[in-house]
C-alpha atoms as a PDB file:
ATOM      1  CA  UNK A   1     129.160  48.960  18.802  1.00  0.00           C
ATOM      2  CA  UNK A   2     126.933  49.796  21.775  1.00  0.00           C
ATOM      3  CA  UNK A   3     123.958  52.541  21.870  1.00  0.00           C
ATOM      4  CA  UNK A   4     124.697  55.234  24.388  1.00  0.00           C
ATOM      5  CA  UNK A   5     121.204  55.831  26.094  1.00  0.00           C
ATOM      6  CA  UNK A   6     120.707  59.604  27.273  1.00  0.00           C
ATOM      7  CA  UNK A   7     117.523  60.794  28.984  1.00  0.00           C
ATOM      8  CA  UNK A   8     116.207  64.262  28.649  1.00  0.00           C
ATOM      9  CA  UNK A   9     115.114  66.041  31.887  1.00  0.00           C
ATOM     10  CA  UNK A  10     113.645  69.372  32.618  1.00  0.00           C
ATOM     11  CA  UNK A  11     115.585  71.211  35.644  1.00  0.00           C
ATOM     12  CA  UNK A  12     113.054  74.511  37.100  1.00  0.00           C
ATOM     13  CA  UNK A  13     115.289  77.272  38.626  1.00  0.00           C
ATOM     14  CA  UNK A  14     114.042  80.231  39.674  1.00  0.00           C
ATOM     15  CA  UNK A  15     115.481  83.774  41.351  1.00  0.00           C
ATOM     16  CA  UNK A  16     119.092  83.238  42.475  1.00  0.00           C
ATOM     17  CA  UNK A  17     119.775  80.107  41.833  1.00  0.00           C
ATOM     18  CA  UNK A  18     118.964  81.002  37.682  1.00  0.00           C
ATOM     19  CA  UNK A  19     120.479  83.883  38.422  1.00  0.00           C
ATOM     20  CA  UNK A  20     123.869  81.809  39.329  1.00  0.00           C
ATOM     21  CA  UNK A  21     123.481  79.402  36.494  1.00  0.00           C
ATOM     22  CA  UNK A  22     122.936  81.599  33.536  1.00  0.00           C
ATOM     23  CA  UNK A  23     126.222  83.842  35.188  1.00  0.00           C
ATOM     24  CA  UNK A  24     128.211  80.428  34.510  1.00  0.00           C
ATOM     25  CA  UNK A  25     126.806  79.474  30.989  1.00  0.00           C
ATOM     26  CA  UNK A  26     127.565  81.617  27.625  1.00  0.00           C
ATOM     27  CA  UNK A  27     130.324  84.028  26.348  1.00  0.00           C
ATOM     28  CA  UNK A  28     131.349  85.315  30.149  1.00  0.00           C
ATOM     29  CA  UNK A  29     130.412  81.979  31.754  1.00  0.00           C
ATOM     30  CA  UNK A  30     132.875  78.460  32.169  1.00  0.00           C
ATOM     31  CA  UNK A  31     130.453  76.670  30.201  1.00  0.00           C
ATOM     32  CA  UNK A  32     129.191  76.885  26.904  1.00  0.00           C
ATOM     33  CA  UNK A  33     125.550  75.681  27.477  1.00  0.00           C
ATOM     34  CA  UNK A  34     123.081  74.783  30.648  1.00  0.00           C
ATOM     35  CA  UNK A  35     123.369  70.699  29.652  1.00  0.00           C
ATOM     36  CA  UNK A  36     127.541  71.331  29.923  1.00  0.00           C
ATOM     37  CA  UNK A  37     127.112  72.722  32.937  1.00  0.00           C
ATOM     38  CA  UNK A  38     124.733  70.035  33.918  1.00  0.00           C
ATOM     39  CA  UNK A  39     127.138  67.550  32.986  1.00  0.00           C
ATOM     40  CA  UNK A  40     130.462  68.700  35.123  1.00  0.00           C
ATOM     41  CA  UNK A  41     128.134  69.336  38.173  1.00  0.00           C
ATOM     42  CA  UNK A  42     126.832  65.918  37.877  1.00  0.00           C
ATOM     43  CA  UNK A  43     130.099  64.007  37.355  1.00  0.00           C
ATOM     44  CA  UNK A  44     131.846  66.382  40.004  1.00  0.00           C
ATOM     45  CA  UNK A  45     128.963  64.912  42.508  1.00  0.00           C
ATOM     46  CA  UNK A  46     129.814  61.452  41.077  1.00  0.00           C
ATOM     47  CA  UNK A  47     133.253  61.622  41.961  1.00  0.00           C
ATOM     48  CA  UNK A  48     132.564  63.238  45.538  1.00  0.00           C
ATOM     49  CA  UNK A  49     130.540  60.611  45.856  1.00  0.00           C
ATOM     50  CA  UNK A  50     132.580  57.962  45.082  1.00  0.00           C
ATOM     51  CA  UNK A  51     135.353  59.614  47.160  1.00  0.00           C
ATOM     52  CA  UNK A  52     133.534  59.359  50.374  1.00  0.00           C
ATOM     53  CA  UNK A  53     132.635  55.813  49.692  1.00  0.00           C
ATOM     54  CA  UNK A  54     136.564  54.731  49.284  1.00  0.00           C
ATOM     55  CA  UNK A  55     137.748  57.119  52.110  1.00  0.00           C
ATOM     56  CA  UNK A  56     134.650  54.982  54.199  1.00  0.00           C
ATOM     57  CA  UNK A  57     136.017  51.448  52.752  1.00  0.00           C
ATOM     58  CA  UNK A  58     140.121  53.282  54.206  1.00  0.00           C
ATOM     59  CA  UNK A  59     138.733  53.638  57.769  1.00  0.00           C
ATOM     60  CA  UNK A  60     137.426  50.240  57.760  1.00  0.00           C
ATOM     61  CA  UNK A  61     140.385  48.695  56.468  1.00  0.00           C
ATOM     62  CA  UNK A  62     142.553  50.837  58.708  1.00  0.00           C
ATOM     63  CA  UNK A  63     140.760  50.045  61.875  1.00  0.00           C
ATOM     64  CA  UNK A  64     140.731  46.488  61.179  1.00  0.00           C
ATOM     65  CA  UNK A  65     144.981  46.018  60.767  1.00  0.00           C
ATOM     66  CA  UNK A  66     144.984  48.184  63.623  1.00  0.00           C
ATOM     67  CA  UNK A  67     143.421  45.322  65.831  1.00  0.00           C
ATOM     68  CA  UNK A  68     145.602  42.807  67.737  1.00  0.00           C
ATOM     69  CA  UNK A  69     146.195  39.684  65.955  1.00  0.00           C
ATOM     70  CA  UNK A  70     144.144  37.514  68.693  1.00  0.00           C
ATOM     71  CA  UNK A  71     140.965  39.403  67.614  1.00  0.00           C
ATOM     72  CA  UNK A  72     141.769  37.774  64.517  1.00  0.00           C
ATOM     73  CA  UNK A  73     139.032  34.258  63.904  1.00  0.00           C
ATOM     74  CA  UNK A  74     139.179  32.252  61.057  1.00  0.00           C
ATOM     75  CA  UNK A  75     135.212  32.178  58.947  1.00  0.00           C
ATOM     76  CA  UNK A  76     133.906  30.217  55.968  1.00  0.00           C
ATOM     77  CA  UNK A  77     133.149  32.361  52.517  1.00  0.00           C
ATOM     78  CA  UNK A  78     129.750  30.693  54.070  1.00  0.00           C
ATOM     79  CA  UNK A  79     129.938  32.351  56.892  1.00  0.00           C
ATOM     80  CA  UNK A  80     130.636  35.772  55.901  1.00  0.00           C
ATOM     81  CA  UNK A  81     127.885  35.493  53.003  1.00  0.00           C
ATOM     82  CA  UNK A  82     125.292  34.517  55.602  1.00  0.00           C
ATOM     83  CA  UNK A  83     126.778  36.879  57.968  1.00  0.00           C
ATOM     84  CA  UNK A  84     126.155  39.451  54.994  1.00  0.00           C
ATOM     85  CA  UNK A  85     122.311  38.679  54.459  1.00  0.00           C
ATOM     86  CA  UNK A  86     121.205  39.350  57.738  1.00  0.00           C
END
């Protein structure tokens, strides 16, 4: 069985944006506690993240099958890897 690291970190807010957080957090708030909170921001962003990075890797792939066959050359694994590095 494998130890789950976790990290403690200290997050300052001040005037509106503390204002915003403590409206979300406790008995008339979404979440339960600030770390919760924390938490779904932070995997939300992960996600979004994530997103953009596959919907980057479609419109590569698209644009590629969209060009003609005869742009099409044959390359190495070689070639590509060294093409890669530079």
């Amino acid at each position: 069985m494998s130890k789950i690291a976790t990290t403690t970190m200290t997050v300052r807010l001040s005037g509106a944006l503390s204002d915003f957080v403590a409206a979300s957090v406790g008995e008339h708030g979404a979440y339960e506690n600030v770390s919760e909170y924390m938490r779904d921001l932070i995997r939300r962003d992960k996600e979004r993240s994530e997103k953009e990075a596959f919907e980057r890797l479609k419109a590569e792939l698209s644009h590629a099958y969209a060009a003609p066959e005869s742009s099409y050359r044959p390359l190495k694994a070689a070639d590509v890897i060294a093409r890669n590095r530079a």
